[in-house]
Protein backbone atom coordinates (compact mmCIF):
# COMPACT_ATOMS: atom_id res chain seq x y z
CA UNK A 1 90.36 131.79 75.26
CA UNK A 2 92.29 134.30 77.07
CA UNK A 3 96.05 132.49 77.35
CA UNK A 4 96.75 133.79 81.12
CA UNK A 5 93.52 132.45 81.83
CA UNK A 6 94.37 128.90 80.75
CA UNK A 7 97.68 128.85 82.24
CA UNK A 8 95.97 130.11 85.81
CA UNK A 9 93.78 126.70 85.42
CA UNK A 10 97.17 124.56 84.41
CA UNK A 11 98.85 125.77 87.66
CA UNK A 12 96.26 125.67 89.60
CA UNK A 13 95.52 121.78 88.63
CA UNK A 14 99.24 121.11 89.25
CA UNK A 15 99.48 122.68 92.30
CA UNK A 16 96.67 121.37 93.52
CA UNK A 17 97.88 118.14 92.67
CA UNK A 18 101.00 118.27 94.44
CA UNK A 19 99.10 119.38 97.51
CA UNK A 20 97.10 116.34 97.44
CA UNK A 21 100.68 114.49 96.85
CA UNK A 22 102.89 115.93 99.52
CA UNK A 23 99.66 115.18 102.20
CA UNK A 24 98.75 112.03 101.55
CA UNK A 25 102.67 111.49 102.03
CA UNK A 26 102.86 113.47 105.49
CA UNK A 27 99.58 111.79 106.48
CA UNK A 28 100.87 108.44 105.77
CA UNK A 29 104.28 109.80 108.05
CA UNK A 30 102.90 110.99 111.01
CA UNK A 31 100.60 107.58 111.04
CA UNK A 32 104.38 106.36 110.98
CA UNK A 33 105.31 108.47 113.61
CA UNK A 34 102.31 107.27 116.11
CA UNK A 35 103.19 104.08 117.13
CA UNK A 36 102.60 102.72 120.62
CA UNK A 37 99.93 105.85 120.53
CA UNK A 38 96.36 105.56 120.00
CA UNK A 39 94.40 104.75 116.89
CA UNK A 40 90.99 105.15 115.98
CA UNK A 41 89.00 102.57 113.75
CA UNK A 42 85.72 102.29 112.78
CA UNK A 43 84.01 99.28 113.51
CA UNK A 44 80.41 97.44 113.23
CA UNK A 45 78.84 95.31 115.77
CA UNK A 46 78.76 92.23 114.95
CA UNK A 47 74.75 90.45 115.18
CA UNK A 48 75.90 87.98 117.94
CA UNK A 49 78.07 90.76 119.69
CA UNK A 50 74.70 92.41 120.97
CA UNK A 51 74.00 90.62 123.63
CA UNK A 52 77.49 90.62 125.39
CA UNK A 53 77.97 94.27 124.86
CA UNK A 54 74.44 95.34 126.50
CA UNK A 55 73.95 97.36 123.86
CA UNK A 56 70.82 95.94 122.99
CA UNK A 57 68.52 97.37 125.70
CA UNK A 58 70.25 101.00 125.70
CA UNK A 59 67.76 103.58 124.13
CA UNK A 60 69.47 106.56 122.69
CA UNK A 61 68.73 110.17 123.83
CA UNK A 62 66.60 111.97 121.15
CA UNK A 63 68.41 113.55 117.90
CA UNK A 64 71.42 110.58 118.55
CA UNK A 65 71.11 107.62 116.14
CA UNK A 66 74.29 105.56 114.86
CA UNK A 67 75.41 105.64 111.48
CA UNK A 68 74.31 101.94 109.62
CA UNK A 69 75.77 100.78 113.10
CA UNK A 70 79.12 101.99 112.75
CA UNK A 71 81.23 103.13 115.63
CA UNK A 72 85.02 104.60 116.15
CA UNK A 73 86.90 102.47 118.08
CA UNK A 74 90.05 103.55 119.72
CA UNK A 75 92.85 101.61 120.66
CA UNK A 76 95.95 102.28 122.46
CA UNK A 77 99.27 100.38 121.64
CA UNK A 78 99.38 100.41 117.90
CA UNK A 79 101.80 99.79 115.69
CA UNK A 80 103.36 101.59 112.94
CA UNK A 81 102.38 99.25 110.44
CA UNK A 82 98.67 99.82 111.85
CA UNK A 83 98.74 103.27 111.96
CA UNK A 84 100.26 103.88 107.94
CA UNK A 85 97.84 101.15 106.72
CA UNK A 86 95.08 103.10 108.48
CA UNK A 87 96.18 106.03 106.42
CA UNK A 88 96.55 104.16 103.61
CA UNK A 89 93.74 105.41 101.77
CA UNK A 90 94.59 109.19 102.04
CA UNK A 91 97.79 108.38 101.27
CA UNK A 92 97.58 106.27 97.94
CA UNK A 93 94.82 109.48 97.12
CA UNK A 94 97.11 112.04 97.44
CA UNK A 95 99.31 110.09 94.52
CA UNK A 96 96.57 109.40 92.81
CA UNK A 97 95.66 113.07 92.63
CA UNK A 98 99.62 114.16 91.85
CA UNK A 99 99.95 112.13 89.05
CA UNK A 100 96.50 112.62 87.44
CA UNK A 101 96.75 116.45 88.24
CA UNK A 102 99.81 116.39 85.51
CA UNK A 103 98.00 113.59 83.40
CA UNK A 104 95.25 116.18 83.17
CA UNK A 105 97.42 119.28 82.79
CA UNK A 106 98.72 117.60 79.59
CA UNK A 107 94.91 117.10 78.59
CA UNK A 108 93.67 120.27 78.91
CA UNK A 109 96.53 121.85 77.09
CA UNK A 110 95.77 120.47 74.32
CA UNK A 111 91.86 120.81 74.39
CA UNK A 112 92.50 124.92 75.46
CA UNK A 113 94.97 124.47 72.18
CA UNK A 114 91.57 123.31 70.20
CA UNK A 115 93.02 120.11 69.72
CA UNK A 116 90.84 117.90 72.07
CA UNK A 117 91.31 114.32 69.40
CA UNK A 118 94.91 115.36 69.80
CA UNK A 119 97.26 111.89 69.56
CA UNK A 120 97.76 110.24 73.13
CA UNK A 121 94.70 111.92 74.63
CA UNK A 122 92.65 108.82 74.77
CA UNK A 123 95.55 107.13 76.22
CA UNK A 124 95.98 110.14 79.25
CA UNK A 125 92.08 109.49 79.39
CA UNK A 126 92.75 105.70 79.88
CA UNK A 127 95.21 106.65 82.31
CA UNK A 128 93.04 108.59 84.47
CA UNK A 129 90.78 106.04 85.08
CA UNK A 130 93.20 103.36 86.35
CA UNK A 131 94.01 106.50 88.80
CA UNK A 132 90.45 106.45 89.65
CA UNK A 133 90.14 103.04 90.39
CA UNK A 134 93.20 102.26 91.97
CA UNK A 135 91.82 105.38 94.50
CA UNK A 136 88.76 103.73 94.76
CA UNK A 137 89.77 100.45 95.73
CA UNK A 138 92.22 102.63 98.66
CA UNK A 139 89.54 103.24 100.18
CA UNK A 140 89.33 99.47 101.33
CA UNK A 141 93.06 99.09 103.32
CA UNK A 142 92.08 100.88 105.71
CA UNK A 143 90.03 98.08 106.66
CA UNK A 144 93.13 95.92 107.13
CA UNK A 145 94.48 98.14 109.62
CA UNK A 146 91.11 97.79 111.58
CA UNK A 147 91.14 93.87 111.06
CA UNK A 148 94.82 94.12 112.60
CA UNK A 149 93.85 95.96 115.57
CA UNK A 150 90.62 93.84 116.23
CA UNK A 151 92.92 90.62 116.37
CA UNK A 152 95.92 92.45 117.82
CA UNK A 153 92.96 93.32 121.03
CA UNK A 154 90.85 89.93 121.02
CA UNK A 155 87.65 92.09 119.71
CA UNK A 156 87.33 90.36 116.32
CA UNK A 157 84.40 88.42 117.55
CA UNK A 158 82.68 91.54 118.96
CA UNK A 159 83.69 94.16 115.77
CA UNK A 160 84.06 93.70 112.60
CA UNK A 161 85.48 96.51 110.10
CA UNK A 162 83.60 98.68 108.74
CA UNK A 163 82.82 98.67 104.71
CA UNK A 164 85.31 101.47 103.20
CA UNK A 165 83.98 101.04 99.22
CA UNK A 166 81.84 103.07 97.49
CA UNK A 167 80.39 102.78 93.88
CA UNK A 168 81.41 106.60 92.75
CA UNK A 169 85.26 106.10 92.21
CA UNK A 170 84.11 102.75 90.40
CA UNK A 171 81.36 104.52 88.24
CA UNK A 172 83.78 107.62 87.63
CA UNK A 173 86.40 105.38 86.25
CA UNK A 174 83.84 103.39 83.90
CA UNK A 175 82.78 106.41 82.36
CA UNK A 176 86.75 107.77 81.95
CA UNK A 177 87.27 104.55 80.14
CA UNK A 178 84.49 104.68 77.85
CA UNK A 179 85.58 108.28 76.67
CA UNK A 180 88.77 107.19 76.45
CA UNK A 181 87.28 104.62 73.83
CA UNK A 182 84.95 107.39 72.52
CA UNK A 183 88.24 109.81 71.58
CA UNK A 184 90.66 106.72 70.23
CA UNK A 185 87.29 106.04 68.17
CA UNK A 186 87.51 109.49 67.22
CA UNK A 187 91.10 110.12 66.27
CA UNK A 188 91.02 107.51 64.26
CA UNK A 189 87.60 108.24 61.90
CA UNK A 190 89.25 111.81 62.01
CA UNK A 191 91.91 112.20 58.74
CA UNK A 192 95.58 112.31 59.98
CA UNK A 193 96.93 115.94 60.14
C-alpha cells in the first residue's frame, strides 16, 4: 500500500480525534459559561400529567406528530452544574473519540505494516471497546441534568426525562470485545516471531 497514503489515513484519524477532543471540551465550557441563562431539556409527559396540561384534547395540525412523546423543555435560571452535566454526553464523546483516535492510529499501523496479530493489538482492541461503552453509557447524564432542572422548577410530577440510551454503542462494544478475544486467540495459536 502506497506509504503517503497510509500516513494521510493516520493523520487524518488523529486529527480527527483531537477535533472530537478539543469540542467536547469547549462544549462542556460554554455549558459552564451559561449559567443563570436558559437551558433546554428534553422531557416526556408523564401518563397522569395529561390531564392537567390539556394536552389531551389538542389535535395536531396535519404533517406535526411528536416524537415517542418527547418534548424540549426550556428553562431559564440554570446552573452551571446543570448546564455541563447537560453537555455531558458530548463532552465525555469527544474524549472518548481523542483517545481511541490514537488507540486506533497505533492499530492500523501495524495492520498497514502487515502485521494485524501484532503483540498488544488485542489489548488496543479491548481498549476500544471500554471507549465505546463508557460513550455509550454518556449518553445517559444528560438525563441528570434534566432530572435537576425538573426538581429545581417543581415539574417532576408533570415531566419526566427523556431515555438518552441506545443499544448501538452497547452492540459496537460487544463485538470490539469479541475480536479482541478473536486476535489474543490468534496471536497465540500463531508461532512467536
Amino acid at each position: 500500500m502506497d506509504r503517503l497514503f497510509v500516513r494521510l489515513v493516520l493523520y487524518l484519524v488523529r486529527f480527527a480525534g483531537a477535533v472530537a477532543g478539543v469540542w467536547g471540551v469547549a462544549y462542556a465550557v460554554n455549558g459552564a459559561t451559561q449559567a443563570g441563562g436558559a437551558i433546554t431539556v428534553r422531557v416526556l409527559q408523564l401518563p397522569q400529567a395529561t390531564d392537567r396540561l390539556g394536552l389531551s384534547g389538542v389535535r395536531l395540525p396535519g404533517g406535526v406528530s411528536l416524537a415517542d412523546g418527547e418534548l424540549p423543555l426550556q428553562v431559564w435560571g440554570s446552573t452551571a452544574a446543570e448546564q455541563v452535566v447537560s453537555r455531558s454526553d458530548v463532552l465525555l464523546g469527544g474524549l472518548c473519540a481523542l483517545v481511541a483516535a490514537f488507540l486506533l492510529g497505533r492499530l492500523l499501523t501495524s495492520v498497514f505494516e502487515g502485521e494485524p496479530y501484532r503483540r498488544g493489538n488485542a489489548a488496543r482492541v479491548a481498549w476500544l471497546a471500554v471507549l465505546v461503552f463508557v460513550s455509550g453509557v454518556g449518553q445517559a447524564l444528560p438525563g441528570v441534568a434534566v432530572a435537576s432542572v425538573l426538581d429545581r422548577t417543581g415539574l417532576g410530577g408533570t415531566f419526566g426525562p427523556a431515555p438518552g440510551l441506545s443499544w448501538v454503542p452497547f452492540a459496537g462494544a460487544a463485538f470490539l470485545l469479541a475480536l479482541a478475544v478473536a486476535l489474543r486467540a490468534r496471536r497465540r495459536a500463531s508461532p512467536a516471531p
